[in-house]
C-alpha atoms as a PDB file:
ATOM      1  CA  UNK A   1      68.295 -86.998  36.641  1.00  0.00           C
ATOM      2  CA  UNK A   2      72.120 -86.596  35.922  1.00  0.00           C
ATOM      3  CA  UNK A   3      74.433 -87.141  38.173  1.00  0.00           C
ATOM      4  CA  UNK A   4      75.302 -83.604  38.687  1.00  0.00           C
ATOM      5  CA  UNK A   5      72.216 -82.336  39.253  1.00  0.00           C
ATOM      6  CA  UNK A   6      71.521 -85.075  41.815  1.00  0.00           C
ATOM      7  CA  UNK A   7      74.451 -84.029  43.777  1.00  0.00           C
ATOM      8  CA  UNK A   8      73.470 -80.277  43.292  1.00  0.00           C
ATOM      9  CA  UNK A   9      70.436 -80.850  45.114  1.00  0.00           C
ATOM     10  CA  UNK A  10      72.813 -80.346  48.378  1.00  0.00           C
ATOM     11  CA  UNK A  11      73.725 -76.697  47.327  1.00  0.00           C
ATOM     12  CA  UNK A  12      70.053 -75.986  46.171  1.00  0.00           C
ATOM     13  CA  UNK A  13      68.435 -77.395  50.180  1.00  0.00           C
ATOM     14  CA  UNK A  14      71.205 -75.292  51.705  1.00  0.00           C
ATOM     15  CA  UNK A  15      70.503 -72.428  49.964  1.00  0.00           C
ATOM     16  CA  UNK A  16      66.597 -72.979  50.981  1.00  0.00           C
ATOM     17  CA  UNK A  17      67.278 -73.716  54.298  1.00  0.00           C
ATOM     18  CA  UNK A  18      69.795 -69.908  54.618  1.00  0.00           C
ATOM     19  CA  UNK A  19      66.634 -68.227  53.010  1.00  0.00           C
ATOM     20  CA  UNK A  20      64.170 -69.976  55.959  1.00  0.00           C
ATOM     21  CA  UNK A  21      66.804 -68.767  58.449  1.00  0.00           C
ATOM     22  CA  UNK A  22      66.740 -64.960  56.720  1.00  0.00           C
ATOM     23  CA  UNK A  23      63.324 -64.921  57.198  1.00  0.00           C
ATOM     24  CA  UNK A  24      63.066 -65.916  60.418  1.00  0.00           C
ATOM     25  CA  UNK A  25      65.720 -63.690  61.697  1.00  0.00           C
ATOM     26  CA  UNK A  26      63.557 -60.682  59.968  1.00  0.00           C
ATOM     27  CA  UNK A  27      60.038 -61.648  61.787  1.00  0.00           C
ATOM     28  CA  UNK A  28      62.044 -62.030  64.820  1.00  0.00           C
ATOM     29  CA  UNK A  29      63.147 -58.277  64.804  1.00  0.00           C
ATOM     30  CA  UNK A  30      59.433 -57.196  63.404  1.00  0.00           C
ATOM     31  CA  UNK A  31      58.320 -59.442  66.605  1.00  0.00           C
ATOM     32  CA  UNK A  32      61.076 -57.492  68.883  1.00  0.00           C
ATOM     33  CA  UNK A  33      59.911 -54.023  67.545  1.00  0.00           C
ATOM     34  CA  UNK A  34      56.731 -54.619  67.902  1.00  0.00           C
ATOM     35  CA  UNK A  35      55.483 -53.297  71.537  1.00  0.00           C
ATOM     36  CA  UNK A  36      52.125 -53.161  72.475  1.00  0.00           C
ATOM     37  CA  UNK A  37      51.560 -49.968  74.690  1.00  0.00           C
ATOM     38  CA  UNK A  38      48.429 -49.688  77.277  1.00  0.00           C
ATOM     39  CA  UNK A  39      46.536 -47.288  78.812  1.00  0.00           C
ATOM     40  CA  UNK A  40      43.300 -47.089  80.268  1.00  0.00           C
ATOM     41  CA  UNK A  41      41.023 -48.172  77.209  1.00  0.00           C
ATOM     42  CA  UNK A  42      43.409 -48.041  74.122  1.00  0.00           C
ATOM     43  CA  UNK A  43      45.893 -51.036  73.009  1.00  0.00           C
ATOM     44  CA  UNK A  44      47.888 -50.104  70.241  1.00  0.00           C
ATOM     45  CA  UNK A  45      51.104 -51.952  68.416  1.00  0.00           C
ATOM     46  CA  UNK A  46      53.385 -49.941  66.344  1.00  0.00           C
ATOM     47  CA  UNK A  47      53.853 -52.546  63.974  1.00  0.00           C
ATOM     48  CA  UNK A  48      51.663 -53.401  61.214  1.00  0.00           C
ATOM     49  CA  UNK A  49      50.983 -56.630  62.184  1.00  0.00           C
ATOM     50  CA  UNK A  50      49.908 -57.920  64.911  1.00  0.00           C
ATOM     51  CA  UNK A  51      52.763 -60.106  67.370  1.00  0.00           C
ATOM     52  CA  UNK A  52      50.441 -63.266  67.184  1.00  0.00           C
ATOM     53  CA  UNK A  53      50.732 -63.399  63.238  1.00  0.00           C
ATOM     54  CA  UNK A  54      54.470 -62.704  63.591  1.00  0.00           C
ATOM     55  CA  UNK A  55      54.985 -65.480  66.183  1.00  0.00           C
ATOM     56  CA  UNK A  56      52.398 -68.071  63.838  1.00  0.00           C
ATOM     57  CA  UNK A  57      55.006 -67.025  60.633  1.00  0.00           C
ATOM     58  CA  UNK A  58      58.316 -67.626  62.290  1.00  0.00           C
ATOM     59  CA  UNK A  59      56.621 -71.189  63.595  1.00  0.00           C
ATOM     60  CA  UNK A  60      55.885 -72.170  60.199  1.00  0.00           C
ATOM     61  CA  UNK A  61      59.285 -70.716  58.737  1.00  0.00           C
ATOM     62  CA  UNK A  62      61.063 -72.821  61.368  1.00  0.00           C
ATOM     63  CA  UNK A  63      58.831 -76.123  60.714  1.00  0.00           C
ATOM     64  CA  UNK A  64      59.554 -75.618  56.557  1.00  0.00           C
ATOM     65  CA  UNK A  65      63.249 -75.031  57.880  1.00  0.00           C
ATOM     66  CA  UNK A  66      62.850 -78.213  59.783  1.00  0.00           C
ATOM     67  CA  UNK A  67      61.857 -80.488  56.778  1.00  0.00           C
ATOM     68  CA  UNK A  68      64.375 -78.902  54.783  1.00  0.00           C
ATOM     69  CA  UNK A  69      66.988 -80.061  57.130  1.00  0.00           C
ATOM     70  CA  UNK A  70      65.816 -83.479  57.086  1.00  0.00           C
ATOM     71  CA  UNK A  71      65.744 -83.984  53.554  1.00  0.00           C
ATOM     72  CA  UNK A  72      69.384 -82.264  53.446  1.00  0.00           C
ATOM     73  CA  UNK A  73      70.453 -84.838  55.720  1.00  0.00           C
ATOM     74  CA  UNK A  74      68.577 -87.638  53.976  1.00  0.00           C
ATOM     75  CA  UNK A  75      70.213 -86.395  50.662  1.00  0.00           C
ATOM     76  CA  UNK A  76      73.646 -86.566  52.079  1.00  0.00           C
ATOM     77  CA  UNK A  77      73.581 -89.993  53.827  1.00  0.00           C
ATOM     78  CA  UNK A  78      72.319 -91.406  50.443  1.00  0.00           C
ATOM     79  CA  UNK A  79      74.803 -89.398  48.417  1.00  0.00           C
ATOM     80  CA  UNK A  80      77.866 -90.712  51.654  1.00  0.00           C
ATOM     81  CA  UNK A  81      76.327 -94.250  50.741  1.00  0.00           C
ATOM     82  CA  UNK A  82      76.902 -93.780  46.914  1.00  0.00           C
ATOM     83  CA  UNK A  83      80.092 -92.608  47.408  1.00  0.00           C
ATOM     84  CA  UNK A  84      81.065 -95.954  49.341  1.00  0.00           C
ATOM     85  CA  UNK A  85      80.506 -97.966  46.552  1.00  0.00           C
ATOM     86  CA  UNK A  86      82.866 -95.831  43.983  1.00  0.00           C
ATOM     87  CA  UNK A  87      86.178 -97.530  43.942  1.00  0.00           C
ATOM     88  CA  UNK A  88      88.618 -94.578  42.718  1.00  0.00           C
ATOM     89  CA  UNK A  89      89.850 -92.666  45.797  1.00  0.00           C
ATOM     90  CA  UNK A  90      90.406 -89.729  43.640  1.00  0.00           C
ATOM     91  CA  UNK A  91      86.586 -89.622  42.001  1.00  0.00           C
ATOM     92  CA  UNK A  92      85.859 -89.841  45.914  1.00  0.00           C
ATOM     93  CA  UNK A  93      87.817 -87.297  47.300  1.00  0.00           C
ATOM     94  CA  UNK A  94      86.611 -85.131  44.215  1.00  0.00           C
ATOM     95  CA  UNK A  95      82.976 -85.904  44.612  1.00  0.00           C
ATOM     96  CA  UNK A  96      82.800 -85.287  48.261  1.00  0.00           C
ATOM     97  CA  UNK A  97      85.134 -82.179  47.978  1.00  0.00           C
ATOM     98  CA  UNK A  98      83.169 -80.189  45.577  1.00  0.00           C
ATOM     99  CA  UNK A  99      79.516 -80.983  46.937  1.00  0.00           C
ATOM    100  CA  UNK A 100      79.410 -82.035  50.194  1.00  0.00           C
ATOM    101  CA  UNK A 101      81.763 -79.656  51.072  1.00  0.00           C
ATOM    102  CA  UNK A 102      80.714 -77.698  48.817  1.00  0.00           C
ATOM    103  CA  UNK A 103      84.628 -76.334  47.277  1.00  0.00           C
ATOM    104  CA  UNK A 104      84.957 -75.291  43.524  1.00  0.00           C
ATOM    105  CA  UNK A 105      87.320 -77.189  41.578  1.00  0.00           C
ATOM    106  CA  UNK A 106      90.265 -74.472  41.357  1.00  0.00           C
ATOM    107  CA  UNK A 107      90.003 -75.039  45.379  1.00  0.00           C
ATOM    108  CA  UNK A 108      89.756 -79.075  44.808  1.00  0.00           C
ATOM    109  CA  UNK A 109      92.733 -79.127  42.833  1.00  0.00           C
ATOM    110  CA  UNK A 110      94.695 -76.601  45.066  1.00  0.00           C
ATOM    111  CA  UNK A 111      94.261 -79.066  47.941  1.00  0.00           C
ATOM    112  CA  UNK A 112      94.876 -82.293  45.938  1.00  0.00           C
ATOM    113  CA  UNK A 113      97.761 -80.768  44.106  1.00  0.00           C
ATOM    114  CA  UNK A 114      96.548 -81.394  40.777  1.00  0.00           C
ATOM    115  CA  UNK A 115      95.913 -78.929  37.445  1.00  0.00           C
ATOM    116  CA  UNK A 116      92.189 -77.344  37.229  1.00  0.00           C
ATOM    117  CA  UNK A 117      92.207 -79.039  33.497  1.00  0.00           C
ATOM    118  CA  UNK A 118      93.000 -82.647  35.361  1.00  0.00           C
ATOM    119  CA  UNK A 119      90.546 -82.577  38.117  1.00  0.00           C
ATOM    120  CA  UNK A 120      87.626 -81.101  35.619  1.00  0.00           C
ATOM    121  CA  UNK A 121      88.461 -84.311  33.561  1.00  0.00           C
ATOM    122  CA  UNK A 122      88.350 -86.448  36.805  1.00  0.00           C
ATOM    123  CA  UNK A 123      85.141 -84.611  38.215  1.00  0.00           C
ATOM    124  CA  UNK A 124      83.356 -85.905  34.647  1.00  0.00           C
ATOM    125  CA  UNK A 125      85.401 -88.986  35.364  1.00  0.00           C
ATOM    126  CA  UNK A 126      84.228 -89.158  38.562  1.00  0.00           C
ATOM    127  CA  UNK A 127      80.298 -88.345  38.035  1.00  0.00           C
ATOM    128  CA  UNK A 128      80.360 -90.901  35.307  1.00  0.00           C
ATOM    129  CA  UNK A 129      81.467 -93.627  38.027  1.00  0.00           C
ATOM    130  CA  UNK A 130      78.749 -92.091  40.319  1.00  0.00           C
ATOM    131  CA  UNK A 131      76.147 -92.726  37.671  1.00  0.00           C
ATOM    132  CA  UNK A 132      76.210 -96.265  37.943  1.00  0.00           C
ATOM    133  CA  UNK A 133      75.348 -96.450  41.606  1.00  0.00           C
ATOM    134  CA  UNK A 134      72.295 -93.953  40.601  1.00  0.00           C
END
């Protein structure tokens, strides 16, 4: 795996873990919508489904939203203890800028006060030192 796509991974579990949190939110409305009205003999619910499936879905969204976290935070201490080794503060900064806190490079350069054409070079610069701690 390159570099890049290693460090990627970060963006790719966040994403994952904002679609878990989507779809939570959503059963938790169909959950909240879903009343169960009684009378004498008949027990009816609105909804299509019934709440108990609802409440087993949103369990298993959180648990799968649960791992996901861990990993993301297991994939960032690893990628913090990488980034400890590299010796160029600049491939650091760069690094740890664009994926763990997840800025573009036009923002990466705005803040380090450098051309988008000179921290591009120094991201590939900067990935290439990464590589060897891989």
């Amino acid at each position: 795996m390159t570099p890049k796509k290693y460090l990627e991974q970060i963006q790719i579990l966040e994403t994952k873990i904002n679609l878990k949190k989507d779809q939570i939110l959503e059963e938790r409305a169909r959950a909240q919508s879903c009343t169960v009205v009684m009378s004498e003999r008949v027990q009816t619910s609105p909804c299509g489904d019934s709440l108990p499936n609802i409440i087993n879905r949103i369990c298993e969204f959180e648990k799968d939203m649960d791992n996901l976290i861990d990993e993301l935070i297991d994939l960032k201490r690893d990628i913090i203890a990488k980034l400890d080794q590299m010796t160029n503060p600049d491939h650091i900064r760069i690094l740890d800028m664009k994926y763990l806190k997840g800025k573009n490079l036009v923002e990466v350069a705005c803040e380090l006060n450098y051309s988008y054409r000179q921290v591009k070079r120094k991201h590939g610069w900067a990935l290439e030192e990464f590589k060897q701690f891989m």
